[in-house]
PDB file of N, CA and C in Angstrom:
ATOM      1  N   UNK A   1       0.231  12.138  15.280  1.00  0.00           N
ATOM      2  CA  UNK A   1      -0.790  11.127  15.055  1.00  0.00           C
ATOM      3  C   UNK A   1      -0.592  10.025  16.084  1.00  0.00           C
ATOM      4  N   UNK A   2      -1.527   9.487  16.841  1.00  0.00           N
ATOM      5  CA  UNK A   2      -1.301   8.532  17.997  1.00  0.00           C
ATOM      6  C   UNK A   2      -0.962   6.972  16.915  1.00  0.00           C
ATOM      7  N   UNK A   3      -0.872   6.144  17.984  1.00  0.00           N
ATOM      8  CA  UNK A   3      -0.494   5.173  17.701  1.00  0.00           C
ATOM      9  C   UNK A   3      -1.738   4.078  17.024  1.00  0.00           C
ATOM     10  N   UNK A   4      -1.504   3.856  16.043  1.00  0.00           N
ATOM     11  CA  UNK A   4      -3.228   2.556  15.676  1.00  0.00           C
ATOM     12  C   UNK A   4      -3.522   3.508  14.534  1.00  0.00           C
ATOM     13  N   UNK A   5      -3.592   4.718  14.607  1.00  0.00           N
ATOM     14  CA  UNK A   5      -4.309   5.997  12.952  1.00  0.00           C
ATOM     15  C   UNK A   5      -3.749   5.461  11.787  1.00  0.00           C
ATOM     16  N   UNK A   6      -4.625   5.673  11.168  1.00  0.00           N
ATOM     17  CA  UNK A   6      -4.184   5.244   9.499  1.00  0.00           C
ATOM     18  C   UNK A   6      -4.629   6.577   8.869  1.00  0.00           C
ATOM     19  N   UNK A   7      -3.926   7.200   8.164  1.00  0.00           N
ATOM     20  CA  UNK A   7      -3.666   8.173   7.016  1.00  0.00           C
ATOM     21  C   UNK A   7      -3.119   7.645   5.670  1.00  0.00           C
ATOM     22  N   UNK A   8      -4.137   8.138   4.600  1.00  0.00           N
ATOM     23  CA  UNK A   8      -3.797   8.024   3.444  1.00  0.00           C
ATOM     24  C   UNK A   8      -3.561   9.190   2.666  1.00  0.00           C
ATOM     25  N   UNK A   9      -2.459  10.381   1.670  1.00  0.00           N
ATOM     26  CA  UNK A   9      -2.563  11.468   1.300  1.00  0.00           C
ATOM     27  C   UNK A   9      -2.242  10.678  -0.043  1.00  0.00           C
ATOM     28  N   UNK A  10      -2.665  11.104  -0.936  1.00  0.00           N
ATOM     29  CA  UNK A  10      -2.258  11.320  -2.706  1.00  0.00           C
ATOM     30  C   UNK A  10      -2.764  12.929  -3.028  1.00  0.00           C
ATOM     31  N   UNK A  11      -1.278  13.149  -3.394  1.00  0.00           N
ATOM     32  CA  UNK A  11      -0.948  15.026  -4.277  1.00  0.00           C
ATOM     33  C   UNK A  11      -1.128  14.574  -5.877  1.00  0.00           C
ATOM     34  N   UNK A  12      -2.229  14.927  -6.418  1.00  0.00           N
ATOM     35  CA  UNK A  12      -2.012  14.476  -7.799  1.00  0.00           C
ATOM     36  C   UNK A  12      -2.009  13.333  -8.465  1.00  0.00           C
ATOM     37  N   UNK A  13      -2.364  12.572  -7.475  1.00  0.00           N
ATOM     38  CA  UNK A  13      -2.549  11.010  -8.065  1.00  0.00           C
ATOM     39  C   UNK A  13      -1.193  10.557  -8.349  1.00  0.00           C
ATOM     40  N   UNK A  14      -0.105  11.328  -8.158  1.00  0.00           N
ATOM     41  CA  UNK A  14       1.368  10.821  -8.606  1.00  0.00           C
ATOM     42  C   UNK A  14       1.943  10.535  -7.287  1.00  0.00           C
ATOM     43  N   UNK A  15       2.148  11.125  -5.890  1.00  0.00           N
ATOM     44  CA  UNK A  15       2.757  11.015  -4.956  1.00  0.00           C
ATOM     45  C   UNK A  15       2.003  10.513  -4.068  1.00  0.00           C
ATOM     46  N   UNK A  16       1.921   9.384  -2.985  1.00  0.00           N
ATOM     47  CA  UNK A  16       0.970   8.891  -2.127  1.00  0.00           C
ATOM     48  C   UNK A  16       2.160   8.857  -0.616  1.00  0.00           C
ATOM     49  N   UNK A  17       1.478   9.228   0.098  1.00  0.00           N
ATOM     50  CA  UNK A  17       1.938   9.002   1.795  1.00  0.00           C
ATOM     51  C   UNK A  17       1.110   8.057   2.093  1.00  0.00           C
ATOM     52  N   UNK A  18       1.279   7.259   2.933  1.00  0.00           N
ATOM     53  CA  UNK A  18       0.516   5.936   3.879  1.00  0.00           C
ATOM     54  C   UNK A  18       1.082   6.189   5.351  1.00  0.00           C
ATOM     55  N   UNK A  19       0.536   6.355   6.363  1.00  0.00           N
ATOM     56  CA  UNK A  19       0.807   6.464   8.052  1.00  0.00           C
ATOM     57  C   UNK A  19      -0.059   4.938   8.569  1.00  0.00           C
ATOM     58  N   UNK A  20       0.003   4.186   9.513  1.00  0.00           N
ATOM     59  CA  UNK A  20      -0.180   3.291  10.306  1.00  0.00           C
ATOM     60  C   UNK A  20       0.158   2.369   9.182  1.00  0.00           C
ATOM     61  N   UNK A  21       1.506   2.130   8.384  1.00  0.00           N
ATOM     62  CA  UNK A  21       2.043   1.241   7.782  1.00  0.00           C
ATOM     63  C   UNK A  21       1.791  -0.211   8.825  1.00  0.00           C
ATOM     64  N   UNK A  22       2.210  -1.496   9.311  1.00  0.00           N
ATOM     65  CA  UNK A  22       2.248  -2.602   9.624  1.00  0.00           C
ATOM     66  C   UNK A  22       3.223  -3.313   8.865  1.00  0.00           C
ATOM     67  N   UNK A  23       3.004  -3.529   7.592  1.00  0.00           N
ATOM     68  CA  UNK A  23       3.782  -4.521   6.974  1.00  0.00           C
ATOM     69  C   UNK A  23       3.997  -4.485   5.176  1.00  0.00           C
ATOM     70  N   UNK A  24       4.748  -4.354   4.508  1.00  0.00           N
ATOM     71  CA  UNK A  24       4.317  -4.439   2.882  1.00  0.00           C
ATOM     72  C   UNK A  24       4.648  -6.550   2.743  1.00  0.00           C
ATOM     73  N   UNK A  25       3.147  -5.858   2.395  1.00  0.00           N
ATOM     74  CA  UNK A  25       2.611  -7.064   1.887  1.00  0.00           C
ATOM     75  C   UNK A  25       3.376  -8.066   0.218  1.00  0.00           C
ATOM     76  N   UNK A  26       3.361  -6.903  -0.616  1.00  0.00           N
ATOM     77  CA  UNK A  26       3.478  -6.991  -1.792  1.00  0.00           C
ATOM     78  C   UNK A  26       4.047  -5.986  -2.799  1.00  0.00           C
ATOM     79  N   UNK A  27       4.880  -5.873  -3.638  1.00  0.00           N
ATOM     80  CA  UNK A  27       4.799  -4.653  -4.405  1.00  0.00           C
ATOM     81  C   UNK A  27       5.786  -4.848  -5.976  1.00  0.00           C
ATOM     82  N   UNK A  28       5.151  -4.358  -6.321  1.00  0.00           N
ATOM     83  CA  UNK A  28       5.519  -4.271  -7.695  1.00  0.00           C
ATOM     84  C   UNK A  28       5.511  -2.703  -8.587  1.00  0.00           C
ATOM     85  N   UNK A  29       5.382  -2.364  -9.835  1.00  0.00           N
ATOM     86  CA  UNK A  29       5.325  -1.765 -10.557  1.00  0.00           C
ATOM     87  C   UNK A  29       3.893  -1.163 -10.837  1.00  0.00           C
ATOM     88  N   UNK A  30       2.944  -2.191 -10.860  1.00  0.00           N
ATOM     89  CA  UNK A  30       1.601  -1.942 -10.659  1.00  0.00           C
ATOM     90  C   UNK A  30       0.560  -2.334  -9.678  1.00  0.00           C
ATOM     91  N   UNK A  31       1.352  -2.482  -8.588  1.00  0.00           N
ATOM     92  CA  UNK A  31       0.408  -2.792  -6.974  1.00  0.00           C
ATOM     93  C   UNK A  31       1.265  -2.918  -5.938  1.00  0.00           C
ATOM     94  N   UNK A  32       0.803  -2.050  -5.112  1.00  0.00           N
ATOM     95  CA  UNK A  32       1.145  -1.882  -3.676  1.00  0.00           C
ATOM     96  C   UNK A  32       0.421  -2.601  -2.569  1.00  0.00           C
ATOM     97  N   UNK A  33       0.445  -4.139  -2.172  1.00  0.00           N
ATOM     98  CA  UNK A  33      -0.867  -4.344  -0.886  1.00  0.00           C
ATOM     99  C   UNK A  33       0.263  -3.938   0.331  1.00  0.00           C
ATOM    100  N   UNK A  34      -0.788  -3.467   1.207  1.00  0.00           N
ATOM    101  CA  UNK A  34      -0.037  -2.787   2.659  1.00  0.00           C
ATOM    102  C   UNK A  34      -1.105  -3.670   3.780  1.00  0.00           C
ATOM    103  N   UNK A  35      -0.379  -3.838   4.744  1.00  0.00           N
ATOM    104  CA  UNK A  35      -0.999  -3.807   5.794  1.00  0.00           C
ATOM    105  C   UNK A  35      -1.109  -2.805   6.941  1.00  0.00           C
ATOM    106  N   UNK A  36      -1.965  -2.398   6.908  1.00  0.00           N
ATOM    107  CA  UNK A  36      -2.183  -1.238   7.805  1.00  0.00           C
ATOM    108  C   UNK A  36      -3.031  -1.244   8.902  1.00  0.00           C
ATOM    109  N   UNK A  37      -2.827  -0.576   9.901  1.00  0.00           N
ATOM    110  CA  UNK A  37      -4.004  -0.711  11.271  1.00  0.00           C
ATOM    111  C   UNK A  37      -5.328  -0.845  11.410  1.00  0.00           C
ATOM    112  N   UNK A  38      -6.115  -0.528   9.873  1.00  0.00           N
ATOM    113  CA  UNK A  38      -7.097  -0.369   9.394  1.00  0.00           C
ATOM    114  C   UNK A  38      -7.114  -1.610   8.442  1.00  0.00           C
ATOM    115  N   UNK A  39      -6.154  -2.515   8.392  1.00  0.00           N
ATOM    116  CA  UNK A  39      -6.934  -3.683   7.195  1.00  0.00           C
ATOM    117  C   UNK A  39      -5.656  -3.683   6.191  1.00  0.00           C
ATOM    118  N   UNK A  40      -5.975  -4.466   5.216  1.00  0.00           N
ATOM    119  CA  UNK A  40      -5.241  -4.485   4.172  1.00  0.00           C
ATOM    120  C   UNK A  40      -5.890  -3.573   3.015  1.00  0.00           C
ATOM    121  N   UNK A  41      -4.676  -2.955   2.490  1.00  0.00           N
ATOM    122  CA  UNK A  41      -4.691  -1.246   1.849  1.00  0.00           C
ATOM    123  C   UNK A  41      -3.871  -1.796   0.307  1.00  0.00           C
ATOM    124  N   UNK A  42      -4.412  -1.902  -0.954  1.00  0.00           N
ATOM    125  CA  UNK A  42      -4.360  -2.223  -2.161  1.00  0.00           C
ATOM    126  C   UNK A  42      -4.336  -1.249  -3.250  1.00  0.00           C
ATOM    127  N   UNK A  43      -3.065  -0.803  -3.217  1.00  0.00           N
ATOM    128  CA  UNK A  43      -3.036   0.744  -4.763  1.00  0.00           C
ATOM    129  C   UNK A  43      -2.805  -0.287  -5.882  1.00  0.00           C
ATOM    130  N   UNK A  44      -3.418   0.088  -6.392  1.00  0.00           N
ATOM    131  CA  UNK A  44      -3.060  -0.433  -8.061  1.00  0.00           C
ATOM    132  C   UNK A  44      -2.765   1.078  -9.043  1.00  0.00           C
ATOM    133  N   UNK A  45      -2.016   0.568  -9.892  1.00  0.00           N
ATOM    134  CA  UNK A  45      -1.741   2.027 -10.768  1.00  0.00           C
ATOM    135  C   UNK A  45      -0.677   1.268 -11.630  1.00  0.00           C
ATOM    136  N   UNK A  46       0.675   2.454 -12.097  1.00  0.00           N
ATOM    137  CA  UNK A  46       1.430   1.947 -12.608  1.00  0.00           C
ATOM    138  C   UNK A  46       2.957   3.045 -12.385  1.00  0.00           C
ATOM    139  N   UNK A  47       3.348   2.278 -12.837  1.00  0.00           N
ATOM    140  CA  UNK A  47       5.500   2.674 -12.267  1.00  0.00           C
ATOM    141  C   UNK A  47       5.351   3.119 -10.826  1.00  0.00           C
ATOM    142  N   UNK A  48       5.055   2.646 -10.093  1.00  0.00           N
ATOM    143  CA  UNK A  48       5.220   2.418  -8.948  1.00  0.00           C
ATOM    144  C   UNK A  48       6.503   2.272  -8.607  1.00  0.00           C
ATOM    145  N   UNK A  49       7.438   3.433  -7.436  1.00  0.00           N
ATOM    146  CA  UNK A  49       8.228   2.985  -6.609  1.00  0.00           C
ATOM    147  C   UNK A  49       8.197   3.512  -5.315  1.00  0.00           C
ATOM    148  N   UNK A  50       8.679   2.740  -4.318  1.00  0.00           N
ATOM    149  CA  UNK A  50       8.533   3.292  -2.961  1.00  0.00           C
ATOM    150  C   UNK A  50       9.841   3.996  -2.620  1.00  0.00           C
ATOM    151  N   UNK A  51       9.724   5.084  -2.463  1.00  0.00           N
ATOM    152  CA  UNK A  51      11.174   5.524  -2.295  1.00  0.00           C
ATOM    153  C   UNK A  51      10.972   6.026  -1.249  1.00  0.00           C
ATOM    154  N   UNK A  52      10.028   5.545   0.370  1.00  0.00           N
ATOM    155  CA  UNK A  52      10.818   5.497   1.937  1.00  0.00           C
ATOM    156  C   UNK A  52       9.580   4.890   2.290  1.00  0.00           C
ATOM    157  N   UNK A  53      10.124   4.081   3.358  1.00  0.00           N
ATOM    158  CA  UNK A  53       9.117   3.236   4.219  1.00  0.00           C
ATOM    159  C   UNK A  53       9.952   3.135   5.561  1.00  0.00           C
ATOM    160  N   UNK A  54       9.300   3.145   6.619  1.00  0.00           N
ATOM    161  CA  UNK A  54       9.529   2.699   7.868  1.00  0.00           C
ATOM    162  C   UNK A  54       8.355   2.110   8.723  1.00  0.00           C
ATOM    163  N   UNK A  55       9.023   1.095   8.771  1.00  0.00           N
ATOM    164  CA  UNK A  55       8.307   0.287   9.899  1.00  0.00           C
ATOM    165  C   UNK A  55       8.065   0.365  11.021  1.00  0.00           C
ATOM    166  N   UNK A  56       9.161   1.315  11.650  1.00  0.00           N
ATOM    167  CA  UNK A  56       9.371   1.350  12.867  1.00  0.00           C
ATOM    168  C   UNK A  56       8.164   2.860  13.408  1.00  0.00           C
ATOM    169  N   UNK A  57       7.900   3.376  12.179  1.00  0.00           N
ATOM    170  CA  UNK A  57       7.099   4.840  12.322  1.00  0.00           C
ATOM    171  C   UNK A  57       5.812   4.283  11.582  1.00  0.00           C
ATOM    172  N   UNK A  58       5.864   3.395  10.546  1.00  0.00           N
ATOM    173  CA  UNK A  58       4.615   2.745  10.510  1.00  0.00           C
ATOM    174  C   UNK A  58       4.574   3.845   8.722  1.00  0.00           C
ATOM    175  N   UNK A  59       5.212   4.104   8.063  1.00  0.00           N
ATOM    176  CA  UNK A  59       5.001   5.142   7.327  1.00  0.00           C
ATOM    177  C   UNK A  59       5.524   5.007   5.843  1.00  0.00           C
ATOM    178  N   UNK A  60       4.849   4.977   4.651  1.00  0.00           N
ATOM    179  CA  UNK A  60       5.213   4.595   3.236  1.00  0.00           C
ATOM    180  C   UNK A  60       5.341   6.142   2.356  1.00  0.00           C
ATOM    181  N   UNK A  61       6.502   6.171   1.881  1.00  0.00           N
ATOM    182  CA  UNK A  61       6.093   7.103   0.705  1.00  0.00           C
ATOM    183  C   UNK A  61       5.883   6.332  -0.643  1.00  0.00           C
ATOM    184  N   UNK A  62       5.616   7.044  -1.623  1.00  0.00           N
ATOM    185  CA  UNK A  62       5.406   6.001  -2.758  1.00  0.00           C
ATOM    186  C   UNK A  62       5.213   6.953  -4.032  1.00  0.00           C
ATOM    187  N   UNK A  63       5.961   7.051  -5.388  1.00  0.00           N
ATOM    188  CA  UNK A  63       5.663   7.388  -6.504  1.00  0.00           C
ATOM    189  C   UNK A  63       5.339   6.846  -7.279  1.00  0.00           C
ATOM    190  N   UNK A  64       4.338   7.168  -8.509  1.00  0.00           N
ATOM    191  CA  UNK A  64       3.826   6.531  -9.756  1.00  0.00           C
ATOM    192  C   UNK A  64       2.553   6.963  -9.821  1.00  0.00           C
ATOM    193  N   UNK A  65       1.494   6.575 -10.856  1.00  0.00           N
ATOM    194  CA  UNK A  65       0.315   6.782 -10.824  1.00  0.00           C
ATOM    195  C   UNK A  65      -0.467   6.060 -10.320  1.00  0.00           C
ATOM    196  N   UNK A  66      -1.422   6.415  -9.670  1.00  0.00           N
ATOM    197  CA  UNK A  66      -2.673   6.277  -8.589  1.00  0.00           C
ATOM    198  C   UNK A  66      -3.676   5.748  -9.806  1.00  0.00           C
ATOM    199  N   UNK A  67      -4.121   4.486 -10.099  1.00  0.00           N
ATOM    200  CA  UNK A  67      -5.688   4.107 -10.707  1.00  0.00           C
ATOM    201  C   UNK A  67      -6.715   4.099  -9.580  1.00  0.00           C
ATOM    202  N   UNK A  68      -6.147   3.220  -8.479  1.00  0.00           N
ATOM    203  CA  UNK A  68      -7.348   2.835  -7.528  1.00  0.00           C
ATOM    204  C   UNK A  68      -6.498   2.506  -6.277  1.00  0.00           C
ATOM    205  N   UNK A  69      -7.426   2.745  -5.109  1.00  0.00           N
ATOM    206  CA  UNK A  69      -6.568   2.524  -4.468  1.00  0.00           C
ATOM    207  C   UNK A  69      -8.240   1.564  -3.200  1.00  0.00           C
ATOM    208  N   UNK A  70      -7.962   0.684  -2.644  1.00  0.00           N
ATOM    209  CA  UNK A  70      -8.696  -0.649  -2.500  1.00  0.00           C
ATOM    210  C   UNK A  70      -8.796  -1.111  -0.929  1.00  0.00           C
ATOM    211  N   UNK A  71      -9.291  -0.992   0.368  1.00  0.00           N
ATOM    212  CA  UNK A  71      -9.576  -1.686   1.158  1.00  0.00           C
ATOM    213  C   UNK A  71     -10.174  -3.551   1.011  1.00  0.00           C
ATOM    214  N   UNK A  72      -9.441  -4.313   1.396  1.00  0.00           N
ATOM    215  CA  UNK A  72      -9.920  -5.443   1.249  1.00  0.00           C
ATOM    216  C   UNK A  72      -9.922  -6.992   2.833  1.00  0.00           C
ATOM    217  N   UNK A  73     -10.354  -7.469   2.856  1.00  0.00           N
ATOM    218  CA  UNK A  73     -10.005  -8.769   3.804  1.00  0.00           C
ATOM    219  C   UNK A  73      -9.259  -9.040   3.762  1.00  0.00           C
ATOM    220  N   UNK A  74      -8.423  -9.364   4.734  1.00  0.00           N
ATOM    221  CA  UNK A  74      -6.954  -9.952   4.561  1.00  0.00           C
ATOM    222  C   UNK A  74      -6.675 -11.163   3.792  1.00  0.00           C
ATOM    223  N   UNK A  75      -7.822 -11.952   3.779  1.00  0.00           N
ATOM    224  CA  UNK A  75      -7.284 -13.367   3.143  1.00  0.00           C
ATOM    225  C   UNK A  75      -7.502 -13.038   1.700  1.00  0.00           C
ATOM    226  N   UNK A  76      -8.225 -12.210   1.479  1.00  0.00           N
ATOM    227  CA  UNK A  76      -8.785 -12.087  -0.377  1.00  0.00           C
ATOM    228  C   UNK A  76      -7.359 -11.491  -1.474  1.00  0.00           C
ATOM    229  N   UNK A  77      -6.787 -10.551  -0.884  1.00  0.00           N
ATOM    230  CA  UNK A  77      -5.498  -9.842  -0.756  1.00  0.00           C
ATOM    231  C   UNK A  77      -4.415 -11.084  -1.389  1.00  0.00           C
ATOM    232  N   UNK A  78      -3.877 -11.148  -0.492  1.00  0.00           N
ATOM    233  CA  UNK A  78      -3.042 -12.411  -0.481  1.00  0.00           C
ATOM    234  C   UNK A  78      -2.991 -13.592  -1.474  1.00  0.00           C
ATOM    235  N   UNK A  79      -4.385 -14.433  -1.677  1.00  0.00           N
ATOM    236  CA  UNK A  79      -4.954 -14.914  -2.849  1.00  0.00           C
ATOM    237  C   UNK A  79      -4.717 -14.805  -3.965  1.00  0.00           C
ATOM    238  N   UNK A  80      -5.193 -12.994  -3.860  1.00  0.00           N
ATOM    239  CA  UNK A  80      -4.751 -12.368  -5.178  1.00  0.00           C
ATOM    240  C   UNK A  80      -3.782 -12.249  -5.741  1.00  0.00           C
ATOM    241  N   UNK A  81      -2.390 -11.808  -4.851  1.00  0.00           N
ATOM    242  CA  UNK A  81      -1.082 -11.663  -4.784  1.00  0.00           C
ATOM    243  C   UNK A  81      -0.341 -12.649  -5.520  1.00  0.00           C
ATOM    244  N   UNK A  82      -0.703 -13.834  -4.436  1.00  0.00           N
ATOM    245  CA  UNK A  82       0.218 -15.235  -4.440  1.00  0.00           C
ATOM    246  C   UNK A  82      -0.562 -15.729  -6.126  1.00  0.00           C
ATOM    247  N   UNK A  83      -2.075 -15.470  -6.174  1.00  0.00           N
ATOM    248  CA  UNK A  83      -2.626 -16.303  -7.869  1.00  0.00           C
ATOM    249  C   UNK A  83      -1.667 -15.515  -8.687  1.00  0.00           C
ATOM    250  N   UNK A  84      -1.302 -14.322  -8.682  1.00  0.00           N
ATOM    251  CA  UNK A  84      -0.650 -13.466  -9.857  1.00  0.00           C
ATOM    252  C   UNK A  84       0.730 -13.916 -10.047  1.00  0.00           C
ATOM    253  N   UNK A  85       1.616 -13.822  -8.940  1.00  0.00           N
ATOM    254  CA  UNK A  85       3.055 -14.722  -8.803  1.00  0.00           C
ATOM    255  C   UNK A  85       3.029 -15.575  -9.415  1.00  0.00           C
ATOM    256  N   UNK A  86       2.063 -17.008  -9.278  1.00  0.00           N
ATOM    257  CA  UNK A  86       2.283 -17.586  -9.828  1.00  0.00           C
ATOM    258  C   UNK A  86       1.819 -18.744 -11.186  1.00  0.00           C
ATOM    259  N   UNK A  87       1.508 -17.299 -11.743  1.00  0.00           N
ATOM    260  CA  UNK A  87       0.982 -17.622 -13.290  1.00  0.00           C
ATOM    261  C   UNK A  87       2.310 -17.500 -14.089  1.00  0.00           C
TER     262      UNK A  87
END
């Protein structure tokens, strides 16, 4: 895959791959925001864990269940993030 591609795979709604990783934004148990070459990338679901990421390859694995998974603006993202923290 060249450099800048964004790939998203979910097997079953339980296992998710992410390619043109950038940055984790956020993550928890029930949301993943990513930054990716394509924008900011928003899974929501639940028991969420990331068990491999590299930055340097740009690349997330991730287990738990898949509800939705969300393209958004970068600033709306964040908003969201930081309002939830800190309630």
């Amino acid at each position: 895959m060249g450099e800048g591609q964004h790939r998203v795979e979910v097997f079953e709604r339980q296992n998710i791959c992410v390619s043109g990783v950038v940055q984790v934004m956020g993550y928890d148990e029930e949301e993943i925001i990513l930054e990716t070459t394509c924008g900011l990338l928003i899974l929501k679901g639940k028991n969420f864990n990331i068990s491999s990421l590299s930055l340097e390859s740009g690349t997330l694995e991730a287990s738990g269940f898949l509800h939705s998974l969300d393209y958004r603006e970068e600033g709306t993202a964040k908003k969201s993030f930081l309002r939830r923290i800190l309630k």
